[in-house]
N, C-alpha and C. Protein backbone atom coordinates (compact mmCIF):
# COMPACT_ATOMS: atom_id res chain seq x y z
N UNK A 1 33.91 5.98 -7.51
CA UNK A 1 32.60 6.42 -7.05
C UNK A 1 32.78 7.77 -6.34
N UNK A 2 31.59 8.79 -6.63
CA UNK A 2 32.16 10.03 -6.05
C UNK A 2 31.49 9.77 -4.55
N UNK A 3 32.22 10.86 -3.80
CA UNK A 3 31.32 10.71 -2.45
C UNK A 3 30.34 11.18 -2.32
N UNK A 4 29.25 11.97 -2.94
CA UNK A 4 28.30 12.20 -2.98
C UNK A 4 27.64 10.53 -3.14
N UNK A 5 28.04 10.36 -4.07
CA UNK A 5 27.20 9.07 -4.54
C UNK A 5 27.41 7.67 -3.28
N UNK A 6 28.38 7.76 -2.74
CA UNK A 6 28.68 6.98 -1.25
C UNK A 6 27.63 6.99 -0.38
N UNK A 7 27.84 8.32 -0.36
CA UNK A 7 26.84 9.21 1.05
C UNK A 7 25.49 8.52 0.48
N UNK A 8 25.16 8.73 -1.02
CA UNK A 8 23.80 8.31 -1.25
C UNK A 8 23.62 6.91 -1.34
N UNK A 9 24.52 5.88 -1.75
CA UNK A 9 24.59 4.51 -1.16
C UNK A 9 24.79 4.22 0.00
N UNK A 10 24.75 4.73 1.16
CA UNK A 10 24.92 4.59 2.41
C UNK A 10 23.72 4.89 3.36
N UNK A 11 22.85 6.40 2.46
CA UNK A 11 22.22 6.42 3.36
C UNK A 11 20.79 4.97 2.76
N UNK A 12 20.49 4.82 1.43
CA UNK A 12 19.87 3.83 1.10
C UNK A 12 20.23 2.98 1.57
N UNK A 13 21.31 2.32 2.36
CA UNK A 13 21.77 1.06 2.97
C UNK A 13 21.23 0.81 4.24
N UNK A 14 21.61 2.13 5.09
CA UNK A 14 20.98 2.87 6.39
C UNK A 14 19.53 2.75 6.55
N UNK A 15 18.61 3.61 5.65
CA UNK A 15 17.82 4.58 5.50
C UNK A 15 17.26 3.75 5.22
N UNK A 16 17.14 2.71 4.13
CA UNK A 16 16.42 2.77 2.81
C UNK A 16 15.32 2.46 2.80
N UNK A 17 14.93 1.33 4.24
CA UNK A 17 13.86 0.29 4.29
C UNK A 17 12.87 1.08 4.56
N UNK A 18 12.92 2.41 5.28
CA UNK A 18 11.67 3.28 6.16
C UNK A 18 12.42 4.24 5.91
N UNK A 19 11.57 4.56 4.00
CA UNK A 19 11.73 6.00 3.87
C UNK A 19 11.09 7.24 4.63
N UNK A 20 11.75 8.21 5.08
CA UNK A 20 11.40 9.13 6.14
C UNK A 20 11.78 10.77 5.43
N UNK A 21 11.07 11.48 5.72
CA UNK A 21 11.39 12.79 5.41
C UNK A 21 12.26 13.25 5.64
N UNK A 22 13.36 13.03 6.55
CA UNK A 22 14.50 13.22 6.76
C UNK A 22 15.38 12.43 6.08
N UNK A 23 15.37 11.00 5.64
CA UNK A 23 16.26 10.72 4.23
C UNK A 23 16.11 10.94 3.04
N UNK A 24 15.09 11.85 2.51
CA UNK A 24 14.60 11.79 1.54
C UNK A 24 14.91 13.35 1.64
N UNK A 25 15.43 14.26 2.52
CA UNK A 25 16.00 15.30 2.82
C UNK A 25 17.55 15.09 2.42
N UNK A 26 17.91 14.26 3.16
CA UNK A 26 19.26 14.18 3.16
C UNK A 26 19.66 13.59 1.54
N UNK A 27 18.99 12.91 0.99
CA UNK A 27 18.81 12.84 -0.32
C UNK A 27 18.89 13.30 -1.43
N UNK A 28 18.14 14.58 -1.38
CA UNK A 28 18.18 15.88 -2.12
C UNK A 28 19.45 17.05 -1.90
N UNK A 29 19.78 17.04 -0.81
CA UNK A 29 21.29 17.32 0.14
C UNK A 29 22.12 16.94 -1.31
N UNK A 30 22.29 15.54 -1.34
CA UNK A 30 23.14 15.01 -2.20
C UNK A 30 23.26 14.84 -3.16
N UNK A 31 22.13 15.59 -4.15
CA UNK A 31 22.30 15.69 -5.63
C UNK A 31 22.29 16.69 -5.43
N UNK A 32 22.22 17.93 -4.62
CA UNK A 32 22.57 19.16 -4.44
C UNK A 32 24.29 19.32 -4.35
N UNK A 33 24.54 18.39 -3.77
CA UNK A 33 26.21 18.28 -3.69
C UNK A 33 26.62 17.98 -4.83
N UNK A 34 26.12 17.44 -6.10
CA UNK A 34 26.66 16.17 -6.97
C UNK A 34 25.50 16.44 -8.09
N UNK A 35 25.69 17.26 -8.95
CA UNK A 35 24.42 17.67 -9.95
C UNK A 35 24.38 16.22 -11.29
N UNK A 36 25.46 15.56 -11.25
CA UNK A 36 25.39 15.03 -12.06
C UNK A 36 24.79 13.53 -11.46
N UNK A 37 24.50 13.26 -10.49
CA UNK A 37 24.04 11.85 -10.09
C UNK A 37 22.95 12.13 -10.59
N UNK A 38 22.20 11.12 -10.71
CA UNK A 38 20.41 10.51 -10.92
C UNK A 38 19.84 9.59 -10.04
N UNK A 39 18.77 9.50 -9.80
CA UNK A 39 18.32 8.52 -8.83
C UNK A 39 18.49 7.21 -9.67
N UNK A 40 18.51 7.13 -10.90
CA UNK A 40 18.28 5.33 -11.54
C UNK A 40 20.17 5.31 -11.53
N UNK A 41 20.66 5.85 -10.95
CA UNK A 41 21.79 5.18 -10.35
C UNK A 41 22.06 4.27 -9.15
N UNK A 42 21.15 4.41 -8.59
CA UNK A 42 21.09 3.44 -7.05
C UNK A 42 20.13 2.45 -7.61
N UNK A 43 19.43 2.36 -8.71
CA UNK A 43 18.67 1.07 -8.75
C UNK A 43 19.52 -0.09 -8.95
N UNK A 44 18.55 -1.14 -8.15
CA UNK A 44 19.42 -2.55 -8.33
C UNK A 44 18.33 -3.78 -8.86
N UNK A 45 18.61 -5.18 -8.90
CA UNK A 45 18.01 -5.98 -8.97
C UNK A 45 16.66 -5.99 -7.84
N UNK A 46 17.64 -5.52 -6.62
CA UNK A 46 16.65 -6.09 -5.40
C UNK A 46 16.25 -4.56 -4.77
N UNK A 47 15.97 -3.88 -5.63
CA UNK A 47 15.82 -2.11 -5.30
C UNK A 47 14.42 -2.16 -4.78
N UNK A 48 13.90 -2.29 -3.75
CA UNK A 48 12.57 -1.62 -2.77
C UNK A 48 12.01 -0.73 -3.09
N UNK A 49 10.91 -0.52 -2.93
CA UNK A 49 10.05 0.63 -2.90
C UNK A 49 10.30 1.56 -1.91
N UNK A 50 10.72 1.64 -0.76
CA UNK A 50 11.05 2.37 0.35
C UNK A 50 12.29 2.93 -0.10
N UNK A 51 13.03 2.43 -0.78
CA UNK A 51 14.46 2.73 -1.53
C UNK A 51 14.33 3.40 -2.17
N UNK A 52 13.26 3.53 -3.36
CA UNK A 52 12.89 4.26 -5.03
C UNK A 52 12.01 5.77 -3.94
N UNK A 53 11.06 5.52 -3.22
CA UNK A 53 10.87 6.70 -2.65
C UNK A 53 11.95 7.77 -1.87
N UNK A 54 13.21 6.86 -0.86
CA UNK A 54 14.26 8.30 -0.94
C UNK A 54 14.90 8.02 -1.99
N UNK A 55 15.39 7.19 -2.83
CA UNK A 55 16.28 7.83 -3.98
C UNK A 55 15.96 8.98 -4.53
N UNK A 56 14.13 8.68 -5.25
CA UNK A 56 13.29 9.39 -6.15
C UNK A 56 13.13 10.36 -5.41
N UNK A 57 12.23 10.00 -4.23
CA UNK A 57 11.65 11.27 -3.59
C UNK A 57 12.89 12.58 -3.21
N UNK A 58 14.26 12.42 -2.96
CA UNK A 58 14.92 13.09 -3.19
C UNK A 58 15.62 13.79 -3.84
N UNK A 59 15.66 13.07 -4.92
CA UNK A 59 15.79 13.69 -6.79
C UNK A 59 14.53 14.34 -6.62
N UNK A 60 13.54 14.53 -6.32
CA UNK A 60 12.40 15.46 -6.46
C UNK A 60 12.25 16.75 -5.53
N UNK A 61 12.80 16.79 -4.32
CA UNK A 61 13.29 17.65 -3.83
C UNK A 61 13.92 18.79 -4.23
N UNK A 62 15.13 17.82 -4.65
CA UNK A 62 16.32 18.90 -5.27
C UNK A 62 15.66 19.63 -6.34
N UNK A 63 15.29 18.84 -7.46
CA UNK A 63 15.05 19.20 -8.67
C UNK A 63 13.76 20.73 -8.68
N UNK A 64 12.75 19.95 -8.03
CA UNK A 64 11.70 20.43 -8.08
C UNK A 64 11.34 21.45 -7.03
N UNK A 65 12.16 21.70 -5.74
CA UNK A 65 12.28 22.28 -5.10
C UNK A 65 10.90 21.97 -3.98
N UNK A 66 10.72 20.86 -4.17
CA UNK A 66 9.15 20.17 -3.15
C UNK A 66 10.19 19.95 -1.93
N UNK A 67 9.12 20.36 -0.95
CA UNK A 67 9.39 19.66 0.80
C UNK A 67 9.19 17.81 0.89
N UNK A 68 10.34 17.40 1.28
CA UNK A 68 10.13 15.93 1.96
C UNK A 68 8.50 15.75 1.98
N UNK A 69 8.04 16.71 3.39
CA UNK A 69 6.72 16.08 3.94
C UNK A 69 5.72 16.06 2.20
N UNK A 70 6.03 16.71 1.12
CA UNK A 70 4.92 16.59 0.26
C UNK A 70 5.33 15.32 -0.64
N UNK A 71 6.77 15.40 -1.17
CA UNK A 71 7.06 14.30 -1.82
C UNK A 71 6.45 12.93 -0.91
N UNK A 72 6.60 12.83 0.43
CA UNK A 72 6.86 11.60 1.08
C UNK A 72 4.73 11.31 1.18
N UNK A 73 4.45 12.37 1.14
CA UNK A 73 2.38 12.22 0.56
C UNK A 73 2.42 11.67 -1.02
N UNK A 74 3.42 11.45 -1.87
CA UNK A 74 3.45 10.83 -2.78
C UNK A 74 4.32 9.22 -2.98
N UNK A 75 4.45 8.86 -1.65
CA UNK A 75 4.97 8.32 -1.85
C UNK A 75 4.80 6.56 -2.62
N UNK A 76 3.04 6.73 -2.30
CA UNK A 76 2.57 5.62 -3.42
C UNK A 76 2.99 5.46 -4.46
N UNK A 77 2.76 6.87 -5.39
CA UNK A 77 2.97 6.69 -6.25
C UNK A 77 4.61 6.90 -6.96
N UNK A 78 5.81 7.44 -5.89
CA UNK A 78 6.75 6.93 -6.26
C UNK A 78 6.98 5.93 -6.19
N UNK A 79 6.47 4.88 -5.24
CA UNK A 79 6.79 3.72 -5.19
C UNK A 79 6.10 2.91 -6.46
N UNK A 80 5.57 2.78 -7.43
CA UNK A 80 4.76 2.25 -7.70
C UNK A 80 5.35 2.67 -9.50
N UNK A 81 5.83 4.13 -9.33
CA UNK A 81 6.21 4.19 -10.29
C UNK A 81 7.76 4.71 -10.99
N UNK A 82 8.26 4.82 -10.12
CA UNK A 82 9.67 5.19 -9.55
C UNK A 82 10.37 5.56 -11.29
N UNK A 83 10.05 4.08 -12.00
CA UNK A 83 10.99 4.17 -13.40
C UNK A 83 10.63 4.50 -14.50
N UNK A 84 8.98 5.55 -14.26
CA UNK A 84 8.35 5.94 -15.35
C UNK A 84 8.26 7.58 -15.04
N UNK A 85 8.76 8.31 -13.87
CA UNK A 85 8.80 9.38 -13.69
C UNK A 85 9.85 10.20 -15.08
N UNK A 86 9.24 11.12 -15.58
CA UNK A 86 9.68 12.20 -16.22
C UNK A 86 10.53 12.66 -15.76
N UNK A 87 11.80 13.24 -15.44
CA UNK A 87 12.51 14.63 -15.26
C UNK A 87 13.06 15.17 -16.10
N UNK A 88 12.62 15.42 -16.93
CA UNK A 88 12.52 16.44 -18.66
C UNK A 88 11.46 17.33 -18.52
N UNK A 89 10.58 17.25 -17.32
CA UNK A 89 9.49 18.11 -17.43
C UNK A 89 9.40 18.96 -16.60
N UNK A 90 8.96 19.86 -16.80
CA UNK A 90 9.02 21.00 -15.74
C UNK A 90 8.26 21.17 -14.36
N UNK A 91 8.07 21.83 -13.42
CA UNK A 91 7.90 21.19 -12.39
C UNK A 91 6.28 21.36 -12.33
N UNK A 92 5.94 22.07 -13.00
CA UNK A 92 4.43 22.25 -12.77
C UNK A 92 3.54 20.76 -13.73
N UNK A 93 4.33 20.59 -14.40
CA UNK A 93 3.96 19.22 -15.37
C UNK A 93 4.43 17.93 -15.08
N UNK A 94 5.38 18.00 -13.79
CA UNK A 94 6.05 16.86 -13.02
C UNK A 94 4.65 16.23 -12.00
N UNK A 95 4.48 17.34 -11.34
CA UNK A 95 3.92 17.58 -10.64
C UNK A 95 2.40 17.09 -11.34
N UNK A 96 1.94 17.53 -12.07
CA UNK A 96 0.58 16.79 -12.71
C UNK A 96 0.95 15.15 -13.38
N UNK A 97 2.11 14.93 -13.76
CA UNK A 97 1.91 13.48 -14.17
C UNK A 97 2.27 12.59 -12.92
N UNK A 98 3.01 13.04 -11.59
CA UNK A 98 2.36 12.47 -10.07
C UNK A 98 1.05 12.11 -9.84
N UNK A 99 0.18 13.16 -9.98
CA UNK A 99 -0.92 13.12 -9.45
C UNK A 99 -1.66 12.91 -9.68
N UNK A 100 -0.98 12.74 -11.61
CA UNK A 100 -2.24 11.49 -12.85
C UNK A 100 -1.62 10.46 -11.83
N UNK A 101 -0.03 9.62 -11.70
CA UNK A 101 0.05 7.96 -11.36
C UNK A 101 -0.58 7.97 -10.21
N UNK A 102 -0.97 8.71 -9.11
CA UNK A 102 -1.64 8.67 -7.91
C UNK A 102 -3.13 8.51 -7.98
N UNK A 103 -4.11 9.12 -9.41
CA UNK A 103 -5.15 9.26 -9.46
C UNK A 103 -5.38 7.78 -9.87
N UNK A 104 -4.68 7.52 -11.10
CA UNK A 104 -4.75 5.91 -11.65
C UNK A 104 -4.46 5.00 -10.70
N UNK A 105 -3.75 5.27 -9.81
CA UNK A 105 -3.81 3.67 -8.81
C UNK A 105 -5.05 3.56 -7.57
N UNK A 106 -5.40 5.12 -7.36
CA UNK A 106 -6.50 5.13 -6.74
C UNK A 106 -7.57 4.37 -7.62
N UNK A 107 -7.64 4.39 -8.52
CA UNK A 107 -8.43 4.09 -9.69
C UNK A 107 -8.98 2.44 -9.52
N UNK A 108 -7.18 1.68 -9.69
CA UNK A 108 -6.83 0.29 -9.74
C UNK A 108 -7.19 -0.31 -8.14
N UNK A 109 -7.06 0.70 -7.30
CA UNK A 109 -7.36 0.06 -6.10
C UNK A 109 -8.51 0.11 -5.76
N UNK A 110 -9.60 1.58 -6.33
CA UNK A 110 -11.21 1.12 -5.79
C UNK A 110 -11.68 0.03 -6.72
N UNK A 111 -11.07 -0.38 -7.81
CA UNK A 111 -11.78 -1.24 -8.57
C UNK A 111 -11.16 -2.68 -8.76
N UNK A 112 -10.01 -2.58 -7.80
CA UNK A 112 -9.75 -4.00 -7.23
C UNK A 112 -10.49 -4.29 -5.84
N UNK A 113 -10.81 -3.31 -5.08
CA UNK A 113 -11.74 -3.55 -4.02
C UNK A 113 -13.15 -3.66 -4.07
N UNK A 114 -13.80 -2.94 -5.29
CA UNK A 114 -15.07 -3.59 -5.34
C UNK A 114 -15.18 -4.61 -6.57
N UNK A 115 -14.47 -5.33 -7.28
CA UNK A 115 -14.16 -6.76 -7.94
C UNK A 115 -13.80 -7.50 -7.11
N UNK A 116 -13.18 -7.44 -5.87
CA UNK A 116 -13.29 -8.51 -4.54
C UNK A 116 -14.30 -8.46 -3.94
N UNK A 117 -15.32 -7.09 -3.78
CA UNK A 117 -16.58 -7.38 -3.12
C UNK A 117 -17.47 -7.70 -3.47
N UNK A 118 -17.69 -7.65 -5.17
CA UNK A 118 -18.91 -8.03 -5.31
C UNK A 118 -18.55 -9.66 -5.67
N UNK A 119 -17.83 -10.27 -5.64
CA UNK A 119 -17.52 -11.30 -5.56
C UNK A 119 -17.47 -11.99 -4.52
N UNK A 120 -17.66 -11.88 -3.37
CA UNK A 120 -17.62 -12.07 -1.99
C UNK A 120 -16.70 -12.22 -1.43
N UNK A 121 -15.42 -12.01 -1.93
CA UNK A 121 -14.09 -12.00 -1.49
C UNK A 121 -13.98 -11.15 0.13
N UNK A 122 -14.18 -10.49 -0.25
CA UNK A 122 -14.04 -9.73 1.11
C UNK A 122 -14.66 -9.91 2.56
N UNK A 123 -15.84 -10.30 2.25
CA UNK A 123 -16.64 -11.13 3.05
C UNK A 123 -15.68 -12.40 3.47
N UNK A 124 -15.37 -13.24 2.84
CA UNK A 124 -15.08 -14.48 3.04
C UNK A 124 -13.39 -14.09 3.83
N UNK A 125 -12.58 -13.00 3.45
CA UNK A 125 -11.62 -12.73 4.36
C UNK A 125 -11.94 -12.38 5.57
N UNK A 126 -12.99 -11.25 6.10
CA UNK A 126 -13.40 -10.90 7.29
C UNK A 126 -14.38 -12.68 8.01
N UNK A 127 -14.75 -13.13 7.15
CA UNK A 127 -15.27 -14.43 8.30
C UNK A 127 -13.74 -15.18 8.23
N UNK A 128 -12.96 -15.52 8.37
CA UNK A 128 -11.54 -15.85 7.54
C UNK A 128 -11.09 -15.61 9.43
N UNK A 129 -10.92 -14.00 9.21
CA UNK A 129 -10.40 -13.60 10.56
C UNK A 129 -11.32 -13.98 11.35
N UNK A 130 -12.68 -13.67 11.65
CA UNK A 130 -13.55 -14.14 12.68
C UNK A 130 -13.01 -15.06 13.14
N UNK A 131 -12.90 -16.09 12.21
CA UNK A 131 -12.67 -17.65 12.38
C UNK A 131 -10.98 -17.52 13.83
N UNK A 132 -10.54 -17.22 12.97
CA UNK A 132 -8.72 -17.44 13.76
C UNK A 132 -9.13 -16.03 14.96
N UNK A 133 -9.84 -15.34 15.58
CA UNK A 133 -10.08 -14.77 16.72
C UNK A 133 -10.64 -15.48 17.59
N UNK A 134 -11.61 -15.90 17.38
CA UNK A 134 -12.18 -17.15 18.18
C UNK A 134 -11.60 -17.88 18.58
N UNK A 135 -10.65 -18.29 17.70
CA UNK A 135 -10.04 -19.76 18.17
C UNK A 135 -8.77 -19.36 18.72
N UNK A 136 -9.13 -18.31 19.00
CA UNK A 136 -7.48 -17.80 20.13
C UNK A 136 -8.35 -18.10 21.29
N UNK A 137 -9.42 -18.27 21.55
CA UNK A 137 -10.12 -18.43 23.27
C UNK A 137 -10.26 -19.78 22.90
N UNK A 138 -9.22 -20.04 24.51
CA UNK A 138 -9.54 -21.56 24.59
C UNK A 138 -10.44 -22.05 25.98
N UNK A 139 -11.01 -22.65 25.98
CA UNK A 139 -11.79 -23.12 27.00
C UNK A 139 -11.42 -22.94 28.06
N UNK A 140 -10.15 -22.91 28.85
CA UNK A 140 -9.33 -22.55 29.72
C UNK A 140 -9.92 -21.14 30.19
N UNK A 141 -9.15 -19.95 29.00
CA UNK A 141 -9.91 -18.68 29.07
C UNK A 141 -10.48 -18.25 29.26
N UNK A 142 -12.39 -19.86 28.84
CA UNK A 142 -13.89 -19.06 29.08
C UNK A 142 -13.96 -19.81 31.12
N UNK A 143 -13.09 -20.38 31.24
CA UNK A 143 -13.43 -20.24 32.89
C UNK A 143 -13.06 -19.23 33.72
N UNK A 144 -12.36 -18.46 32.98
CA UNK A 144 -11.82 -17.25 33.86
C UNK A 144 -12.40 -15.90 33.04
N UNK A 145 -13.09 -16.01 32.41
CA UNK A 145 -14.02 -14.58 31.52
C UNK A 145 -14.75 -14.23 31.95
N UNK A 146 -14.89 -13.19 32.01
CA UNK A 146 -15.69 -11.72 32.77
C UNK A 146 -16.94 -11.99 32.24
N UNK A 147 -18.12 -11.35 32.75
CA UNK A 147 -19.35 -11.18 32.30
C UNK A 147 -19.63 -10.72 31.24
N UNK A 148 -18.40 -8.85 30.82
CA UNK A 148 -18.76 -8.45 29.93
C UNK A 148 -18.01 -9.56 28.45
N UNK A 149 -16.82 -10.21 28.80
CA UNK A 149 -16.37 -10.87 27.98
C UNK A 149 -17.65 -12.63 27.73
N UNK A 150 -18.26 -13.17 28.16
CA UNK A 150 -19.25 -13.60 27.98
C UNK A 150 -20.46 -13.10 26.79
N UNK A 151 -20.98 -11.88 27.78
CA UNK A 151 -21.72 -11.44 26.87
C UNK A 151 -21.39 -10.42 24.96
N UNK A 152 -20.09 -10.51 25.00
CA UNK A 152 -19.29 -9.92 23.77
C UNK A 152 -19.80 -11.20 23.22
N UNK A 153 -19.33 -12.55 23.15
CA UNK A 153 -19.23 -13.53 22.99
C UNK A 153 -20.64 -13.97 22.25
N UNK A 154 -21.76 -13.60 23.27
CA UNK A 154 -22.77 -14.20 22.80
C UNK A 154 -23.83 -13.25 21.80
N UNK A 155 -23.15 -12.17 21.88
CA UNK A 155 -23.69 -10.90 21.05
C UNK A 155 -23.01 -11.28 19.26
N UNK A 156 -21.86 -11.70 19.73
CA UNK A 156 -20.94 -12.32 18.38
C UNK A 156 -22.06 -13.46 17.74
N UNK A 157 -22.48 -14.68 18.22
CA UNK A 157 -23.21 -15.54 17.92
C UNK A 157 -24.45 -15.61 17.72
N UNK A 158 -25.12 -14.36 18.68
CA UNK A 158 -26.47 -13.72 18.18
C UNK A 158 -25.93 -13.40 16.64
N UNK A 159 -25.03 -12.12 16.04
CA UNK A 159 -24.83 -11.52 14.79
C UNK A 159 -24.50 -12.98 14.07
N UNK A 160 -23.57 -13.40 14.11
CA UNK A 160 -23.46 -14.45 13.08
C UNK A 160 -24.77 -15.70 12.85
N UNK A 161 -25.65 -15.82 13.58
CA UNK A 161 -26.47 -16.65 13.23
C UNK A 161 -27.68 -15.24 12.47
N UNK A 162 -27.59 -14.62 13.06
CA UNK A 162 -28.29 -13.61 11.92
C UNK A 162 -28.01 -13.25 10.32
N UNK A 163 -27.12 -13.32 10.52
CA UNK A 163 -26.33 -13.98 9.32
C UNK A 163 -26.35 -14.52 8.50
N UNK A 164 -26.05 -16.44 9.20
CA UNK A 164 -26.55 -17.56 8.56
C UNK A 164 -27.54 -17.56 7.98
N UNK A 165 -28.81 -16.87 8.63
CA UNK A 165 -30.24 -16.73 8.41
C UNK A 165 -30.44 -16.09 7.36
N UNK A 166 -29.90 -15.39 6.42
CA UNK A 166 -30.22 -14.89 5.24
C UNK A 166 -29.22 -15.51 4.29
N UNK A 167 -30.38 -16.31 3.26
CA UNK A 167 -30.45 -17.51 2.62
C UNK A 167 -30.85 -16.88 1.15
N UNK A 168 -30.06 -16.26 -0.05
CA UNK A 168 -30.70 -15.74 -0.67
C UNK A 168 -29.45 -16.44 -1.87
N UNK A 169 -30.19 -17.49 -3.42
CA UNK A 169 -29.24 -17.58 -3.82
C UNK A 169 -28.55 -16.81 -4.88
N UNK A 170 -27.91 -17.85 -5.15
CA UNK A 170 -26.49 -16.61 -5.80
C UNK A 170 -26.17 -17.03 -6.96
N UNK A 171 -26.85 -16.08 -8.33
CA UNK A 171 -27.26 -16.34 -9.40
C UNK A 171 -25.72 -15.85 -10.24
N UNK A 172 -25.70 -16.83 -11.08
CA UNK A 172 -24.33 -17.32 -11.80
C UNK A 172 -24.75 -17.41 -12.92
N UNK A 173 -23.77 -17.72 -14.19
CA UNK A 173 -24.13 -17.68 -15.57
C UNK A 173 -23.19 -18.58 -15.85
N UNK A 174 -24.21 -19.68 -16.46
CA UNK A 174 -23.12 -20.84 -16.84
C UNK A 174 -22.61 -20.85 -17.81
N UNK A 175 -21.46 -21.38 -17.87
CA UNK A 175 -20.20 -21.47 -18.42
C UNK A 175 -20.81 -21.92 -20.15
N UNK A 176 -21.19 -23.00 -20.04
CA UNK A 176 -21.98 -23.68 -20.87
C UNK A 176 -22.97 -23.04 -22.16
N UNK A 177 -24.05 -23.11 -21.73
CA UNK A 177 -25.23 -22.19 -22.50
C UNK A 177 -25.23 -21.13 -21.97
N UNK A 178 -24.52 -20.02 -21.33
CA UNK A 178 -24.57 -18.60 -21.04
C UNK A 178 -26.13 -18.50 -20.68
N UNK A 179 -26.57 -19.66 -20.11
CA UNK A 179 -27.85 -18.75 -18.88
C UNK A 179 -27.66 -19.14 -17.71
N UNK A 180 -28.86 -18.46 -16.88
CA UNK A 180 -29.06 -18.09 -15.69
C UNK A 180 -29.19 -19.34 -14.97
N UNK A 181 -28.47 -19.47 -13.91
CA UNK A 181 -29.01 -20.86 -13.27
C UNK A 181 -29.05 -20.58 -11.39
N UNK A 182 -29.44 -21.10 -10.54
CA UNK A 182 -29.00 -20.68 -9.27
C UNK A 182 -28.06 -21.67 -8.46
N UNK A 183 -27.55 -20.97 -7.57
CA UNK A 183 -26.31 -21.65 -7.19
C UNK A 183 -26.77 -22.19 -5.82
């Protein structure tokens, strides 16, 4: 194993969990030392995303001549896509198929967030938490609670019965004869 490639298994050993602009510096350092390493040399079975961003993000450095702080603003999408990155391409075309995998997961994520909302998913997580905040105050607690902690309390139970109070149902399409039925 050369020592370049040490240094770069070491600092991923070190480093790897909380990729930082400074390992992902020191990163690029080391294929600067060692032209012939690649980042899909440090991949493993149990290779992290925090790992694939300094491996990668430092192979992108070197190569591409990008600052840490910009690679490490990509670091979604190295993480996400670490083993589909190009480096056959030049840097101005590296650089655009980043910022296509960054555009596409923005993509996957507003439209996994509103397919949980209009489904009521999201709702049902935020009453979810309501639920387990509350029930951190135990009766104990409400003998020693402040006025303003009282009235938080009952401002909470004013909103949630406001809440309850809108009763509107929730039209579904059955499985069955594909019509309209209410739920």
């Amino acid at each position: 194993m050369s020592n370049a490639k040490e240094r770069g298994s070491a600092i991923l050993a070190m480093r790897g969990k909380g990729a930082t602009q400074e390992s992902i510096r020191q990163m690029g350092d080391i294929y600067a030392d060692d032209v012939t390493l690649m980042p899909h040399t440090y991949v493993t079975d149990k290779f992290e995303s925090a790992k694939a961003i300094t491996a990668f993000g430092g192979y992108i450095v070197y190569k591409y001549n990008l600052t840490p702080e910009s690679v490490l603003a990509s670091r979604e999408a190295i993480a996400n896509h670490y083993l589909d990155l190009d480096f056959g391409l030049d840097a101005g075309s590296f650089i655009d198929a980043l910022n296509a995998f960054e555009a596409q997961d923005t993509i996957k994520t507003n439209t996994e967030n509103a397919r949980q909302k209009a489904l009521g998913l999201t709702t049902n997580k935020t009453s979810v938490s309501v639920l387990e905040a509350v029930s951190k105050i135990t009766v104990s607690d409400m003998s020693r609670a402040s006025l303003v902690t009282r009235d938080n309390l009952e401002q909470t139970v004013a909103r949630i019965q406001t809440l309850l109070a809108y009763k509107s149902p929730v039209v579904v399409v059955s499985p069955v004869a594909g019509e309209l039925v209410s739920a």
